[in-house]
N, C-alpha and C. Protein backbone atom coordinates (compact mmCIF):
# COMPACT_ATOMS: atom_id res chain seq x y z
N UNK A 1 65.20 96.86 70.22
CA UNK A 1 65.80 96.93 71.54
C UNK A 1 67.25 96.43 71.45
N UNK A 2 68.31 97.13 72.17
CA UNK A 2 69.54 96.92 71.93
C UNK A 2 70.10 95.43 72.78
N UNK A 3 70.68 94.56 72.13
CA UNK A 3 71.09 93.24 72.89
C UNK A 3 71.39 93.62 74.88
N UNK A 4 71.33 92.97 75.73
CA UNK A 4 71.38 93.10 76.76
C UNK A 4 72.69 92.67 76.88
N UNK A 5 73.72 93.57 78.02
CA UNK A 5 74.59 93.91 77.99
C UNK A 5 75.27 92.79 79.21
N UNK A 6 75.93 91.93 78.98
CA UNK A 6 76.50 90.31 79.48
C UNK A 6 77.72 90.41 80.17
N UNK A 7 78.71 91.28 79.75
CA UNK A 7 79.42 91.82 80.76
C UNK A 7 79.78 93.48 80.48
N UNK A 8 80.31 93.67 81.81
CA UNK A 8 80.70 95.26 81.80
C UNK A 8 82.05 95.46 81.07
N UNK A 9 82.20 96.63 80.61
CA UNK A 9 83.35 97.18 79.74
C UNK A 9 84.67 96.93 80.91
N UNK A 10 84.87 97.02 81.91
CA UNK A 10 85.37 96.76 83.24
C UNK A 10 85.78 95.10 83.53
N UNK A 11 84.68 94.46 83.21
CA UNK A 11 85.13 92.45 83.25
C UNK A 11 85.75 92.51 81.61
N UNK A 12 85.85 92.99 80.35
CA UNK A 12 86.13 92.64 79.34
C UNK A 12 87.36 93.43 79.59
N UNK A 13 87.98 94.90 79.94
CA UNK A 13 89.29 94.88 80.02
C UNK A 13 89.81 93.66 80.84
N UNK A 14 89.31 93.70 82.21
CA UNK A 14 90.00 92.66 82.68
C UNK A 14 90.82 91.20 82.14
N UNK A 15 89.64 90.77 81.36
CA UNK A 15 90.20 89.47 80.62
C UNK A 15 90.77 89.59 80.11
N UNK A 16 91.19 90.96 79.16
CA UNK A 16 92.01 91.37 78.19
C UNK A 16 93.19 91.40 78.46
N UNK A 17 93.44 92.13 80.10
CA UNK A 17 94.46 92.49 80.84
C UNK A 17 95.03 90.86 81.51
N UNK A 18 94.41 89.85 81.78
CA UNK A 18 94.95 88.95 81.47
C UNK A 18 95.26 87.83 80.72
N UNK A 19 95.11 88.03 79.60
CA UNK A 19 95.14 87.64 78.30
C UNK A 19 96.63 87.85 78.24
N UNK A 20 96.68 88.84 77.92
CA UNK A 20 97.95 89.70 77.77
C UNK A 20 98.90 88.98 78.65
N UNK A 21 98.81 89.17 80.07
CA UNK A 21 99.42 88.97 80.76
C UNK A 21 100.13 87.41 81.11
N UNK A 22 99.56 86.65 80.09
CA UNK A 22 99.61 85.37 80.41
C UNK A 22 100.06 85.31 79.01
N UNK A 23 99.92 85.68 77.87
CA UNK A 23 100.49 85.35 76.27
C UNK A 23 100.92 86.60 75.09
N UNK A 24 100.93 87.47 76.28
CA UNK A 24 101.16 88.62 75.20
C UNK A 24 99.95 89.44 74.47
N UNK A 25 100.61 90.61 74.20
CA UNK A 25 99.59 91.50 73.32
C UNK A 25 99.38 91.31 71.71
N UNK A 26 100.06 90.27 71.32
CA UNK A 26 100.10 89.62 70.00
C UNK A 26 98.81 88.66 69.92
N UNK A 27 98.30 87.99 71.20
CA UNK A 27 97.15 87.36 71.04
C UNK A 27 95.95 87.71 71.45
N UNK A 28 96.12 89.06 71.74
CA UNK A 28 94.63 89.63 72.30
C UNK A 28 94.00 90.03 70.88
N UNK A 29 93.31 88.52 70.65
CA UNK A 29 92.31 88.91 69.83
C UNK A 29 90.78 88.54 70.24
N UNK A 30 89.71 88.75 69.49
CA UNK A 30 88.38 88.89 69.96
C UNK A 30 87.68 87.10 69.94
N UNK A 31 88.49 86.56 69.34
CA UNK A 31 88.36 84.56 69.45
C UNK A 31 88.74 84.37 71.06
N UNK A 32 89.98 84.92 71.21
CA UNK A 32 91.08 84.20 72.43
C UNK A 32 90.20 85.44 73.75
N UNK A 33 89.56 86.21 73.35
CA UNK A 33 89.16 87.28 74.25
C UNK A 33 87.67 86.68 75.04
N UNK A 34 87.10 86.38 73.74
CA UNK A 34 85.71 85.80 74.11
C UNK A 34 85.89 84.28 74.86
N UNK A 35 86.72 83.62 74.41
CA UNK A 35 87.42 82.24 75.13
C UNK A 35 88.17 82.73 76.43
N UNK A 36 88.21 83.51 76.90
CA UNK A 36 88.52 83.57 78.37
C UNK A 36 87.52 84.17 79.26
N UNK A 37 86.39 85.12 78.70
CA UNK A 37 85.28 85.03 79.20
C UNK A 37 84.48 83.96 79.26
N UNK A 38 84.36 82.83 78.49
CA UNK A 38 83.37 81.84 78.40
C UNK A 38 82.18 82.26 77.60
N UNK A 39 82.26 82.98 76.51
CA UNK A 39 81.11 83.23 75.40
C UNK A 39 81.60 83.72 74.08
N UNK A 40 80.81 84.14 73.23
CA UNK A 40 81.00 84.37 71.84
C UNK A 40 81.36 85.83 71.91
N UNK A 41 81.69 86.30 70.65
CA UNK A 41 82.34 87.69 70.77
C UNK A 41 81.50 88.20 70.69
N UNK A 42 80.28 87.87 70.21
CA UNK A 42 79.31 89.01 70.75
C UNK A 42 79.38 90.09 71.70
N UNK A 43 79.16 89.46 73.20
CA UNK A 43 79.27 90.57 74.20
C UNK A 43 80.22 91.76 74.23
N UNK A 44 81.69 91.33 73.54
CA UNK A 44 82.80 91.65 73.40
C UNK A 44 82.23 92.96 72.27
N UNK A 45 81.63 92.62 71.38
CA UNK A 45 81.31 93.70 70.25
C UNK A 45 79.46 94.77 70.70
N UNK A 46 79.06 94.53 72.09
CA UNK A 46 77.82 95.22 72.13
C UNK A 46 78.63 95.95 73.08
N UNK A 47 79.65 96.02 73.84
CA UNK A 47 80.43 96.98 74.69
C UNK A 47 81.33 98.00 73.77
N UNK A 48 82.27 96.61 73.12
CA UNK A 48 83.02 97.78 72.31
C UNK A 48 82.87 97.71 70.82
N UNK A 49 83.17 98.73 69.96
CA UNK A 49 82.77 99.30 68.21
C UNK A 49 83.94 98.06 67.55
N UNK A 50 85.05 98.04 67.96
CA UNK A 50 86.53 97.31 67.67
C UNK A 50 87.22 96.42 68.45
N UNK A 51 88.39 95.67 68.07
CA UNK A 51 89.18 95.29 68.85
C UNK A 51 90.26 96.16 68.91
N UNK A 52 90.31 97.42 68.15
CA UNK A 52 91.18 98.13 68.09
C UNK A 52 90.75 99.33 69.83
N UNK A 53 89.79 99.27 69.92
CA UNK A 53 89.19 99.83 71.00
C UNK A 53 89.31 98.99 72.32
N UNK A 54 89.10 97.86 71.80
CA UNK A 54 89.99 97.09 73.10
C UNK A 54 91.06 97.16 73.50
N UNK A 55 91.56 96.96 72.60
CA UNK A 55 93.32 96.98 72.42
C UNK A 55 93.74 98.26 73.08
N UNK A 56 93.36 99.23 72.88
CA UNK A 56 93.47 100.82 73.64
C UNK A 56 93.25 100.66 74.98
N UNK A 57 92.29 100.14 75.17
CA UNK A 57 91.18 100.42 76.52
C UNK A 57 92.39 99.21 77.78
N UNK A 58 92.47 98.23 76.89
CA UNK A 58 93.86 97.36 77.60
C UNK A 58 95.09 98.11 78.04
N UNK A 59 95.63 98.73 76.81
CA UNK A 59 96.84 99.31 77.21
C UNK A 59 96.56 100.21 78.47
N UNK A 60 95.94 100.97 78.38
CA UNK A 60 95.30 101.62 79.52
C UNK A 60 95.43 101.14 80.95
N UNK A 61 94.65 100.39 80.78
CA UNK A 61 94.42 99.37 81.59
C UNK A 61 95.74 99.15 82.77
N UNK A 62 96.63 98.25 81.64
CA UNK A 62 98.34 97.94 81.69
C UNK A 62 98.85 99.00 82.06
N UNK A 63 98.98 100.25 81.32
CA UNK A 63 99.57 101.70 81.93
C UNK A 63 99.23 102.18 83.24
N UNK A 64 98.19 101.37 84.03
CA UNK A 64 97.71 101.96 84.95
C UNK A 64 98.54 100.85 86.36
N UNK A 65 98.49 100.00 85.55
CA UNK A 65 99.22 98.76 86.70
C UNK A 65 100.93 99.43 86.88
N UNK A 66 101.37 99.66 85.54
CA UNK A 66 102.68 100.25 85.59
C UNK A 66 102.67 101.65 86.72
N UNK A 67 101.59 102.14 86.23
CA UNK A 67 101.85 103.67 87.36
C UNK A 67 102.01 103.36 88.79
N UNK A 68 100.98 102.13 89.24
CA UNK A 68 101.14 101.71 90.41
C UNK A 68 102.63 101.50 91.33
N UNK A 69 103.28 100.70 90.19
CA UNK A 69 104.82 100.65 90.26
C UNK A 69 105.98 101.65 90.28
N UNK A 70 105.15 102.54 89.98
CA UNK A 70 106.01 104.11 89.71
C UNK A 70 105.64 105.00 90.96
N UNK A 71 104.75 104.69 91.56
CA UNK A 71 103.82 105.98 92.54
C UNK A 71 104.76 105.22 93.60
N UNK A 72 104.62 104.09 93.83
CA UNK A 72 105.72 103.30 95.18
C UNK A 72 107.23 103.16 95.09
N UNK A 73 107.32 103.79 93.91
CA UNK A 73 109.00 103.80 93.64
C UNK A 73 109.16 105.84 94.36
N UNK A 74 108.28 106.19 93.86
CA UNK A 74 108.96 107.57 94.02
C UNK A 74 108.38 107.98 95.84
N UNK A 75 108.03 107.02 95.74
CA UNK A 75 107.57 106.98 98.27
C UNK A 75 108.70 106.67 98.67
N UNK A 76 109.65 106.28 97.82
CA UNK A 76 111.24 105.53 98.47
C UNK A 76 111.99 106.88 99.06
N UNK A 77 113.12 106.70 99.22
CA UNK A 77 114.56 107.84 99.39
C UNK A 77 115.18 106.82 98.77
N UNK A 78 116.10 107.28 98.16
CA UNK A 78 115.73 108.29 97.07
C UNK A 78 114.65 107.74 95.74
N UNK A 79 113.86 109.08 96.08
CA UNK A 79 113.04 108.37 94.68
C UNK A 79 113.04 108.26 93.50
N UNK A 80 114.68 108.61 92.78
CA UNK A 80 114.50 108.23 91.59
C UNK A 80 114.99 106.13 91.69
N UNK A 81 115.81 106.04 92.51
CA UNK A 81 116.36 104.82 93.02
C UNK A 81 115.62 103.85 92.79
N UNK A 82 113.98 104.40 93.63
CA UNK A 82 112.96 103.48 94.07
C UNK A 82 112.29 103.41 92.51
N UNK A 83 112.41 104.19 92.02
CA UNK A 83 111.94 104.13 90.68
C UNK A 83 112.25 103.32 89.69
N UNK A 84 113.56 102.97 89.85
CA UNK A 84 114.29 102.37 89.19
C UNK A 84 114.28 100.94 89.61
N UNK A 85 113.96 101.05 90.41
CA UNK A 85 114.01 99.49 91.22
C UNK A 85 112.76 99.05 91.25
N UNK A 86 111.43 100.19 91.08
CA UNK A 86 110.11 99.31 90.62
C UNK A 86 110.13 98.74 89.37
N UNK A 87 110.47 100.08 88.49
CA UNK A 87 110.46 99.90 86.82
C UNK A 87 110.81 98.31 87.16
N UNK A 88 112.21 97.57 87.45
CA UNK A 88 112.52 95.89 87.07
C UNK A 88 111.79 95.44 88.20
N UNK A 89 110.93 95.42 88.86
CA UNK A 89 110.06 94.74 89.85
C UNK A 89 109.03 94.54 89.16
N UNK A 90 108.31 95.68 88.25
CA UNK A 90 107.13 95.69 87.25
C UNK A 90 108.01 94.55 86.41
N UNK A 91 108.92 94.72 85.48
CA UNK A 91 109.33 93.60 84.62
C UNK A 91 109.56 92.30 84.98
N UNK A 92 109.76 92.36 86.32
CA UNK A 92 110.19 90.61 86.99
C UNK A 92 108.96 90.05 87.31
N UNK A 93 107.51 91.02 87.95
CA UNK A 93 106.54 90.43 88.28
C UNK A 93 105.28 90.58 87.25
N UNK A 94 105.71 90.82 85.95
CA UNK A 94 104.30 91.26 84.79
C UNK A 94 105.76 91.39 83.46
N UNK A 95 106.13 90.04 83.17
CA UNK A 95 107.17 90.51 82.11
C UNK A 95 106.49 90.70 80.90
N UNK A 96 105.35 89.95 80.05
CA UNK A 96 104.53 90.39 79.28
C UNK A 96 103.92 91.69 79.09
N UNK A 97 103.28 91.92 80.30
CA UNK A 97 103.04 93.22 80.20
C UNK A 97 103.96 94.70 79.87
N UNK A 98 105.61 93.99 80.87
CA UNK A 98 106.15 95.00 80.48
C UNK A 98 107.21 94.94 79.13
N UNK A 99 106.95 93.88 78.79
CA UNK A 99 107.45 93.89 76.70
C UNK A 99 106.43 94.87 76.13
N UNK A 100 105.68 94.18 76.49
CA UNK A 100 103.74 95.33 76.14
C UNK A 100 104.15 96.76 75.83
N UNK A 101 105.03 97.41 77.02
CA UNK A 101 104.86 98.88 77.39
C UNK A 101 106.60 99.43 76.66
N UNK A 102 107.35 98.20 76.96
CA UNK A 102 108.52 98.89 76.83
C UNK A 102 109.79 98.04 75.98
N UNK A 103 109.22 96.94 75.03
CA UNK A 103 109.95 96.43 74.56
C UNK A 103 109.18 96.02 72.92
N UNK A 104 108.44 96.66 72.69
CA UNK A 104 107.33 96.99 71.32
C UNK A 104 108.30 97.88 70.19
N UNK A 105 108.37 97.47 69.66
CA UNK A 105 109.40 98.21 68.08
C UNK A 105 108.51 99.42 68.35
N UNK A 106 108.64 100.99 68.27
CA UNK A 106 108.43 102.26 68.29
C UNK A 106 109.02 102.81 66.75
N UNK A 107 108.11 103.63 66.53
CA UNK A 107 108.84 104.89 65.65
C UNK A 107 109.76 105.46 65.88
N UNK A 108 110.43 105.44 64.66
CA UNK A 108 111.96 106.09 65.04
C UNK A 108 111.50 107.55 66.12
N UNK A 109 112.10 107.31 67.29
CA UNK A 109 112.47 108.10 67.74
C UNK A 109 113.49 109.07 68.44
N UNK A 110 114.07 109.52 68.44
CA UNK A 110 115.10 110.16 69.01
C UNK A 110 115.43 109.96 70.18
N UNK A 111 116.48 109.56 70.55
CA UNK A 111 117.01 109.04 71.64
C UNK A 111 116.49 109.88 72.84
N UNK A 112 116.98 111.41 72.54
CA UNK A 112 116.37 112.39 73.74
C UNK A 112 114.54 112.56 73.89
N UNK A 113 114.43 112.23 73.39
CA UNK A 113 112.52 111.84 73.30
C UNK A 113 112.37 110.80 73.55
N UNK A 114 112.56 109.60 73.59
CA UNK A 114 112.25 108.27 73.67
C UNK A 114 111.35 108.64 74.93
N UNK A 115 112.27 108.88 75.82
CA UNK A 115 111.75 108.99 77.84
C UNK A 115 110.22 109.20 77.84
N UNK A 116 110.11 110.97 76.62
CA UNK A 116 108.28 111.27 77.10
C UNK A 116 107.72 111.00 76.69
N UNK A 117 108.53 109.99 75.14
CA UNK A 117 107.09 109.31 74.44
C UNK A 117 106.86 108.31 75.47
N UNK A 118 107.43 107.35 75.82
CA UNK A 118 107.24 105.90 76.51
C UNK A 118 106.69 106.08 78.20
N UNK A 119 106.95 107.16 78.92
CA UNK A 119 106.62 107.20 79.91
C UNK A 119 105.69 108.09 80.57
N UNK A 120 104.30 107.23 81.11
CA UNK A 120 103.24 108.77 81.14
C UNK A 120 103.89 108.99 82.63
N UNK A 121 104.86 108.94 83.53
CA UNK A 121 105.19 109.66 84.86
C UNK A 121 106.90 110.27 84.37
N UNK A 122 107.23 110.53 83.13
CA UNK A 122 108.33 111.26 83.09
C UNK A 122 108.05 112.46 83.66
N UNK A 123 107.40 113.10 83.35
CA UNK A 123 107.71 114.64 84.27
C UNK A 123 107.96 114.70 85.37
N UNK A 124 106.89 113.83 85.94
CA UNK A 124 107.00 113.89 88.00
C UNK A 124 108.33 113.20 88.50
N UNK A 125 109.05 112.23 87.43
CA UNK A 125 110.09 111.90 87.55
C UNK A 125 111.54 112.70 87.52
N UNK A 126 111.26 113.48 86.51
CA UNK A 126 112.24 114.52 85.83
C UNK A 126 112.20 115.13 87.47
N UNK A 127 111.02 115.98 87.37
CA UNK A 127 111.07 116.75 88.98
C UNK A 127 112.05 115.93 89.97
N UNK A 128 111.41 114.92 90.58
CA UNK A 128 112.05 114.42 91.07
C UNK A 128 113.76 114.30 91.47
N UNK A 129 114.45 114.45 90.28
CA UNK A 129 115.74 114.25 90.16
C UNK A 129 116.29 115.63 90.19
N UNK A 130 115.18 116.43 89.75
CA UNK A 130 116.08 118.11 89.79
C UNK A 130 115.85 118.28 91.66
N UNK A 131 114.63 117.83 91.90
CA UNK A 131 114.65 118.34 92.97
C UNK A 131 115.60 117.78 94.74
N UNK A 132 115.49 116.59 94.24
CA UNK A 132 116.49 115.46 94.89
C UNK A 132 117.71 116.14 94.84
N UNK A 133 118.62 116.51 93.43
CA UNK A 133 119.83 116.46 93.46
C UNK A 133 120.70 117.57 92.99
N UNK A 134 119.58 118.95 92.88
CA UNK A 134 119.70 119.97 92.61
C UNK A 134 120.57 120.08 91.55
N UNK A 135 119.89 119.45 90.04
CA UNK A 135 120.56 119.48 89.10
C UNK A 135 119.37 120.45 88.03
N UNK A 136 120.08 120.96 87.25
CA UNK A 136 119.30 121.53 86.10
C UNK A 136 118.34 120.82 85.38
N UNK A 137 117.15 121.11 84.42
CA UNK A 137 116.62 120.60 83.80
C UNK A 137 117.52 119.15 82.64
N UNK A 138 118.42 120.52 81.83
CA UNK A 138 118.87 119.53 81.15
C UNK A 138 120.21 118.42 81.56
N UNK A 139 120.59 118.70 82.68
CA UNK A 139 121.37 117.43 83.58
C UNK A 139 120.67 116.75 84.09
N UNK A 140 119.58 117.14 84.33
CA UNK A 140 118.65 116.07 84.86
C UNK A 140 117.99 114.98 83.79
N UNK A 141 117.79 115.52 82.63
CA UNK A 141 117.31 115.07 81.39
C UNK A 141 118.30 113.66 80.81
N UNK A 142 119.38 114.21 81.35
CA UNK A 142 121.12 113.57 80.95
C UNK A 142 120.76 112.22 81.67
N UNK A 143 121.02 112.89 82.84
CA UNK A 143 121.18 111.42 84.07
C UNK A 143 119.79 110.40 83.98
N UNK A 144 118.48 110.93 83.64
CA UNK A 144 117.66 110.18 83.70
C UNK A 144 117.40 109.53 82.72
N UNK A 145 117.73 109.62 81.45
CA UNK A 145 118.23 108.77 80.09
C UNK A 145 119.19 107.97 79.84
N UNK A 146 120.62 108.04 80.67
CA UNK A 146 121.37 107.34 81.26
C UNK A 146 121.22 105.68 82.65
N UNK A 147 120.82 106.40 83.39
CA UNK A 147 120.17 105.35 84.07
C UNK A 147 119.00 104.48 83.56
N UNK A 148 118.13 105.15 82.92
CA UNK A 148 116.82 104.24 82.13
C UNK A 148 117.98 103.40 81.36
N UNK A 149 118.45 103.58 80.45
CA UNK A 149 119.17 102.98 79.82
C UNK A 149 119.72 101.59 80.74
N UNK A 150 120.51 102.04 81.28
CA UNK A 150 121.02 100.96 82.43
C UNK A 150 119.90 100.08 83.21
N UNK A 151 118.38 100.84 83.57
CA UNK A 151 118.14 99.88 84.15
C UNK A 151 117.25 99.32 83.33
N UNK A 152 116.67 99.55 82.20
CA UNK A 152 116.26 99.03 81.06
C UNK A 152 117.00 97.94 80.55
N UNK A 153 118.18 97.66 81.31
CA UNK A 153 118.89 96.53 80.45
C UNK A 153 118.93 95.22 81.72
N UNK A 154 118.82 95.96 82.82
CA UNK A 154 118.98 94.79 83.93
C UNK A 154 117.55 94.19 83.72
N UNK A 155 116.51 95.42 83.46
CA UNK A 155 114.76 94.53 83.15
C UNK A 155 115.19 93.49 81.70
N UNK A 156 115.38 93.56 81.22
CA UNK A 156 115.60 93.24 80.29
C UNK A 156 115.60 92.11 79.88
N UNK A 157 117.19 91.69 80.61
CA UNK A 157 117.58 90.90 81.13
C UNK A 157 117.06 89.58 81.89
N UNK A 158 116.10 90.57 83.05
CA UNK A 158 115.12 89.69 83.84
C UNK A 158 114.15 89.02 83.35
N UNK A 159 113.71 90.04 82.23
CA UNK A 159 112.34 89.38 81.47
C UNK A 159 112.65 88.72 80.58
N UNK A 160 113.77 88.12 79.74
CA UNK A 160 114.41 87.41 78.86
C UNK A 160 115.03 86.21 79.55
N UNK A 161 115.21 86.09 80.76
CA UNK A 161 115.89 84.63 81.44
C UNK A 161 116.78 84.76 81.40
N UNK A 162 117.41 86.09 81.04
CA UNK A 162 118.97 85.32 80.55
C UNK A 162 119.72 85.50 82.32
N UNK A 163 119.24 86.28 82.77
CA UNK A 163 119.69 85.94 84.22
C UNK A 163 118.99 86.52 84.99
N UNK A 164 119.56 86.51 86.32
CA UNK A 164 118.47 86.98 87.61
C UNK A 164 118.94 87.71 88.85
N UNK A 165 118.83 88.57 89.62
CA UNK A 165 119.64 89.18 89.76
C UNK A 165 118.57 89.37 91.50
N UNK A 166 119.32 89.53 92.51
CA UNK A 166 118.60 89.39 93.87
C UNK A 166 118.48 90.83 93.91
N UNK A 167 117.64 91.22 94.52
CA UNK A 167 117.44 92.96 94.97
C UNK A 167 117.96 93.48 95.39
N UNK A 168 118.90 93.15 96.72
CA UNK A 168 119.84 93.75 96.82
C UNK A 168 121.23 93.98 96.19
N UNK A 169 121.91 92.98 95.22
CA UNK A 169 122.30 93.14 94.08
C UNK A 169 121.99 94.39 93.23
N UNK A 170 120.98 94.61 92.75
CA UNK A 170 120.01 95.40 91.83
C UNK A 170 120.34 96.79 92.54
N UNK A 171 120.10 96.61 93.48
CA UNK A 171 120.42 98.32 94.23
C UNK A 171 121.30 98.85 94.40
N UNK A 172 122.77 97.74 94.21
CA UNK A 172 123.94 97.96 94.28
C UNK A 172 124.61 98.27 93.22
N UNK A 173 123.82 98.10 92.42
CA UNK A 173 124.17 98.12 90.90
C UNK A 173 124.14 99.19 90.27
N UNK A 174 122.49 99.79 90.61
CA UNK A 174 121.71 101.18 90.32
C UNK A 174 122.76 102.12 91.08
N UNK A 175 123.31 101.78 91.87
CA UNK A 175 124.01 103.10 93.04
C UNK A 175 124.96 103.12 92.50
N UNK A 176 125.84 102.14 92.03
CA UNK A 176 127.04 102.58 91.41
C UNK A 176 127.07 102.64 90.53
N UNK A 177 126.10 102.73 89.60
CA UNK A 177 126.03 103.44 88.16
C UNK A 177 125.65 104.80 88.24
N UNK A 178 125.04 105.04 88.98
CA UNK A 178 124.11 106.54 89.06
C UNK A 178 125.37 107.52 89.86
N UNK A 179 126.28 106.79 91.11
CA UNK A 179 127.41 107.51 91.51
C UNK A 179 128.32 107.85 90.59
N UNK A 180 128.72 107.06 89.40
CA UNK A 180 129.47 107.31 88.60
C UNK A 180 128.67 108.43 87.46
N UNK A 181 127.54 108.24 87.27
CA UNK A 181 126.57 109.39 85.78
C UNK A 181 126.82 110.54 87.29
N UNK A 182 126.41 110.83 87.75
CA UNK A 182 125.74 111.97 88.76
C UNK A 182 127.48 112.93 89.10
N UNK A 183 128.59 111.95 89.18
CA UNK A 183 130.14 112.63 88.93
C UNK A 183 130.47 113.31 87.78
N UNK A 184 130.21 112.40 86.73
CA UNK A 184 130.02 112.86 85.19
C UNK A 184 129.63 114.15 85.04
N UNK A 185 128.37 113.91 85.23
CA UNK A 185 127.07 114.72 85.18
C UNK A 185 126.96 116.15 85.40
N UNK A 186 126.92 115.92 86.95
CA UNK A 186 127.22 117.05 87.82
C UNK A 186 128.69 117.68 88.38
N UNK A 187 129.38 116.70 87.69
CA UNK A 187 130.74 117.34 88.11
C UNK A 187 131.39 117.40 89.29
N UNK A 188 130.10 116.36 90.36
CA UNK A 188 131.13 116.34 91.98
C UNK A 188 130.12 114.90 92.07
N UNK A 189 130.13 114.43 93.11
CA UNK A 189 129.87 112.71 93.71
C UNK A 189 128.55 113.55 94.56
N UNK A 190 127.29 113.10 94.85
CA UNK A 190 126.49 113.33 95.96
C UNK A 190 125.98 111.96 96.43
C-alpha cells in the first residue's frame, strides 16, 4: 500500500513559494522545504519524483504571481505604462521572487530574443503596443526592448537598495523615456 499522502502537491508548492520568497531560489532545497512544513522529506518525495520537479512546479507557481502583476498592468491606460509600472511593483513587493524570474544568469541570448524567452505575456504585450500606438510589429519590438531595458533598471535598482523611488516619480520617468523612444521610434511624439 502506497504511504498516505500528508500534504497536497498544492501546500508543498506553497511552502516552496515561500521559501523562495523569503531566501531565494538558491535555498529551496528538500531539508529547508521539509523544515517549513514541519516534517521529514518524506511527504515532500511521495508527492513529488525530484526536487528538480519541485523546483519547476515553484517556478510555476512564481510565474503565475508575476502574471497577476501583468494582467493589472495591461487594465491601466495606457497599458503598456501600467505594465511597466507593475513589472517594478512585482520587484518592490516580491524582490526574491523577482531575481528568481528576471535577474538569474540565462543562456547567451540575443538581445532581440531575450523579451520571449523571459516573458510568458510578451505577445499580449507586443499587441498591446502595436495596437495602442499604431506602430508596426518590428517598431513595436524596438520600443518594447527599449523601455524593458529602462524599466528593468529602475526594478533593479529597487530590489538592490540602492535606491527608492515614489510612484509617482516612476511614472514620470517611464513617460519621459517612452516620449523620447516612441519620437525616435516612430518618428513623431504621441
Amino acid at each position: 500500500m502506497p504511504p498516505k499522502v500528508k500534504y497536497e502537491k498544492s501546500q508543498i508548492i506553497d511552502a516552496a513559494v515561500q521559501l523562495v520568497r523569503e531566501s531565494g531560489l538558491e535555498n529551496l532545497t528538500a531539508r529547508r522545504l521539509a523544515g517549513k512544513l514541519g516534517c521529514s522529506v518524506c511527504p515532500i518525495f511521495t508527492v513529488f519524483k525530484s526536487m528538480e520537479e519541485v523546483a519547476d512546479d515553484t517556478m510555476e507557481a512564481i510565474r503565475h504571481i508575476y502574471n497577476g502583476y501583468v494582467a493589472e498592468g495591461l487594465k491601466s491606460k495606457p497599458a503598456f505604462k501600467g505594465v511597466g509600472q507593475q513589472y517594478i511593483a512585482f520587484a518592490v513587493r516580491e524582490p526574491k521572487l523577482f531575481e528568481t524570474l528576471f535577474m538569474r544568469k540565462q543562456a547567451d541570448i540575443p538581445s532581440d530574443k531575450i523579451l520571449a524567452s523571459i516573458e510568458d505575456n510578451y505577445n499580449v504585450i507586443l499587441q498591446s503596443i502595436e495596437d495602442e500606438y499604431g506602430l508596426d510589429e518590428a517598431k513595436s519590438k524596438q520600443l518594447y526592448l527599449h523601455m524593458w531595458i529602462y524599466t528593468h533598471g529602475i526594478a533593479a535598482l529597487c530590489v538592490s537598495g540602492m535606491c527608492s523611488f515614489r510612484a509617482e516619480e516612476m511614472g514620470d520617468m517611464l513617460t519621459q523615456c517612452f516620449k523620447g523612444m516612441i519620437k525616435e521610434i516612430a518618428g513623431e511624439e504621441k
